[in-house]
N, C-alpha and C. Protein backbone atom coordinates (compact mmCIF):
# COMPACT_ATOMS: atom_id res chain seq x y z
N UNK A 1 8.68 -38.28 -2.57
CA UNK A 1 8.70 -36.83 -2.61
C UNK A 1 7.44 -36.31 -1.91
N UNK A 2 7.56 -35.10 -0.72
CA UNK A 2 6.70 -34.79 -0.59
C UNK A 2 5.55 -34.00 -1.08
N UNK A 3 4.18 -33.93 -0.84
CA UNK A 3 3.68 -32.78 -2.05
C UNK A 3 3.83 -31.45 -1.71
N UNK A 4 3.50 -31.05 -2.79
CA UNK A 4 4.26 -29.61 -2.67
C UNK A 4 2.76 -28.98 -2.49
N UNK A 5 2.84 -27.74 -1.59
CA UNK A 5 2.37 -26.72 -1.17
C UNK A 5 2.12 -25.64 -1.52
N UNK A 6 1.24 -24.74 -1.94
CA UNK A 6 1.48 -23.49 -2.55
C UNK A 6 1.39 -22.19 -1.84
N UNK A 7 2.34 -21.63 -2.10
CA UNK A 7 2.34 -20.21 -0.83
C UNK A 7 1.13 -19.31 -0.61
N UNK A 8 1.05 -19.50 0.22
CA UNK A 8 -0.13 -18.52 0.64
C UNK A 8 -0.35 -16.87 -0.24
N UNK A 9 -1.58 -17.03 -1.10
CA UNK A 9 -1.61 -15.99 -1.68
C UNK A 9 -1.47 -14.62 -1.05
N UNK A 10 -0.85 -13.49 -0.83
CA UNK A 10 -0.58 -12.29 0.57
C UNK A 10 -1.47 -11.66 -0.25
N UNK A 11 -2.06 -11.60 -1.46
CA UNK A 11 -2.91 -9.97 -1.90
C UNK A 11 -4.74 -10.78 -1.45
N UNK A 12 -4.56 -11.85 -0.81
CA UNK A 12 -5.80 -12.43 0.30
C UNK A 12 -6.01 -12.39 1.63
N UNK A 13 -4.02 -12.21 2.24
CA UNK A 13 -4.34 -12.77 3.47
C UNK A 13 -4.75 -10.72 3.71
N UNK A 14 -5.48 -10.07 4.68
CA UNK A 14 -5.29 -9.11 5.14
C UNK A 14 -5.13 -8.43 5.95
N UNK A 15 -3.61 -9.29 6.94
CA UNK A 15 -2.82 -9.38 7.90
C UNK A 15 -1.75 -8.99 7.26
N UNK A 16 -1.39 -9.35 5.64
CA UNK A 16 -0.01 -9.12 4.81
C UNK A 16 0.06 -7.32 4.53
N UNK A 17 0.90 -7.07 5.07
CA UNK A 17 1.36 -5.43 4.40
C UNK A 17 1.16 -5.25 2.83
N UNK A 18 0.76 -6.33 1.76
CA UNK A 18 0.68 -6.64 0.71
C UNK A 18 -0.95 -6.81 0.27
N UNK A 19 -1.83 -6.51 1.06
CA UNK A 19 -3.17 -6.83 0.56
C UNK A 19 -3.65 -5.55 0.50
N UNK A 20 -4.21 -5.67 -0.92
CA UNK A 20 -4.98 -4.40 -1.65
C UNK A 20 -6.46 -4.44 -1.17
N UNK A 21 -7.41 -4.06 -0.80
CA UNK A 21 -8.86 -3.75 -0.29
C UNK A 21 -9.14 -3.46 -1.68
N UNK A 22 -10.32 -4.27 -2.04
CA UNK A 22 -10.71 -3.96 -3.37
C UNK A 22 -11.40 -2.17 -3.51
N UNK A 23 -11.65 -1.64 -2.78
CA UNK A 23 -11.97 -0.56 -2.77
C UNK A 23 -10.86 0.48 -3.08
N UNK A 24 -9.38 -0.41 -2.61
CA UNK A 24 -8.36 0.73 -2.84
C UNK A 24 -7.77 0.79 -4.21
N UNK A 25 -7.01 1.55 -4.94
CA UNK A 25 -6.64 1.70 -6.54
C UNK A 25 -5.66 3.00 -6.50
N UNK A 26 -5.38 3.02 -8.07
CA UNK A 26 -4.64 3.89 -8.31
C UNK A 26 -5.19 5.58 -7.79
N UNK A 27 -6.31 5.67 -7.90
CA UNK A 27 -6.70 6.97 -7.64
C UNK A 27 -7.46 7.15 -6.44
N UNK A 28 -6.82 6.35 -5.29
CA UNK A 28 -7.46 6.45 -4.18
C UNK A 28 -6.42 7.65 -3.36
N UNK A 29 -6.76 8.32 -2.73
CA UNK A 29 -6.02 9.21 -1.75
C UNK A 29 -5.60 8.86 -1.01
N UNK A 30 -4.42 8.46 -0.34
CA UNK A 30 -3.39 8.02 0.75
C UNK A 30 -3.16 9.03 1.69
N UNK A 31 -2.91 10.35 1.45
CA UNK A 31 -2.42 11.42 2.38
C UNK A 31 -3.30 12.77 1.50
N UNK A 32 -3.44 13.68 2.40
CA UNK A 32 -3.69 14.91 1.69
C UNK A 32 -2.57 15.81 2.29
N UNK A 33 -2.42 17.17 1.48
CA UNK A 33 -2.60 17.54 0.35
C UNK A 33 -2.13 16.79 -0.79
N UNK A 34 -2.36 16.55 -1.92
CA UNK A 34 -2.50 15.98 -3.18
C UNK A 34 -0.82 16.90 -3.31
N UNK A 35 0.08 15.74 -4.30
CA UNK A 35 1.57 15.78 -4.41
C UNK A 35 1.26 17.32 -6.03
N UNK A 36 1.84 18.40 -4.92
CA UNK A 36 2.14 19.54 -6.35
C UNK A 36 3.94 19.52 -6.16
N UNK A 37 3.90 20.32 -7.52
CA UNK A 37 5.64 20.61 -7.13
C UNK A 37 6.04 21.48 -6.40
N UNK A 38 5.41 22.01 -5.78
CA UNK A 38 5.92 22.75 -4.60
C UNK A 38 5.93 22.29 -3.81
N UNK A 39 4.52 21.14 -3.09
CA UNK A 39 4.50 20.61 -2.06
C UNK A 39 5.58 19.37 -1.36
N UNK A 40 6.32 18.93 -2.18
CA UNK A 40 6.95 17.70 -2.18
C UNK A 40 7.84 17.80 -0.63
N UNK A 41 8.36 18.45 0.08
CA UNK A 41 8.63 17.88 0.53
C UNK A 41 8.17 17.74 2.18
N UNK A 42 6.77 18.48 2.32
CA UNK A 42 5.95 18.18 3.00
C UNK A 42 4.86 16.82 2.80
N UNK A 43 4.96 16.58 1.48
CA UNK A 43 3.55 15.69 0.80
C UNK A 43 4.96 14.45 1.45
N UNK A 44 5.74 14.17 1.18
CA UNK A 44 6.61 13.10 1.07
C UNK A 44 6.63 12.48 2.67
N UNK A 45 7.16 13.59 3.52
CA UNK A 45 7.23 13.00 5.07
C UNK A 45 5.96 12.71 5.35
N UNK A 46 4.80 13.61 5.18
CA UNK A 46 3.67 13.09 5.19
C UNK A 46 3.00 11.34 5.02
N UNK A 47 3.20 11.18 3.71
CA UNK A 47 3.47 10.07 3.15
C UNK A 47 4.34 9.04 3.80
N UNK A 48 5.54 8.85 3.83
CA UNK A 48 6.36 7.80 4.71
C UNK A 48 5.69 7.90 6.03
N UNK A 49 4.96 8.66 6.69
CA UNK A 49 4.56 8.58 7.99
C UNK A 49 3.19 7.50 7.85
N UNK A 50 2.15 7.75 6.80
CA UNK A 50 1.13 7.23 6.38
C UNK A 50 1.78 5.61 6.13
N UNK A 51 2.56 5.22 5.50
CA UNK A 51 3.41 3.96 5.31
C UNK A 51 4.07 3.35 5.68
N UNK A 52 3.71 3.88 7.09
CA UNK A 52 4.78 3.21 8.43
C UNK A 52 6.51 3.28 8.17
């Protein structure tokens, strides 16, 4: 049997669309203006544009 390998951790590599920057978190700002209920559906295209 061959040995087994373990998958490359992605929240390390930071080439992966999956790696967090320790600087980034829940209350980091992604897009401005900040999501009100009025704003949504400017904040939103905004957003998917920011997220490729």
């Amino acid at each position: 049997m061959p040995p087994r390998i373990a998958p490359p951790d992605s929240s390390l590599d930071q080439s992966s669309p999956f790696f967090v920057h320790p600087s980034d978190g829940p209350s980091s700002v992604t897009v401005t203006p900040l999501l009100t209920g009025s704003n949504y559906h400017s904040w939103s295209r905004t957003m998917r544009r920011a997220l490729g």
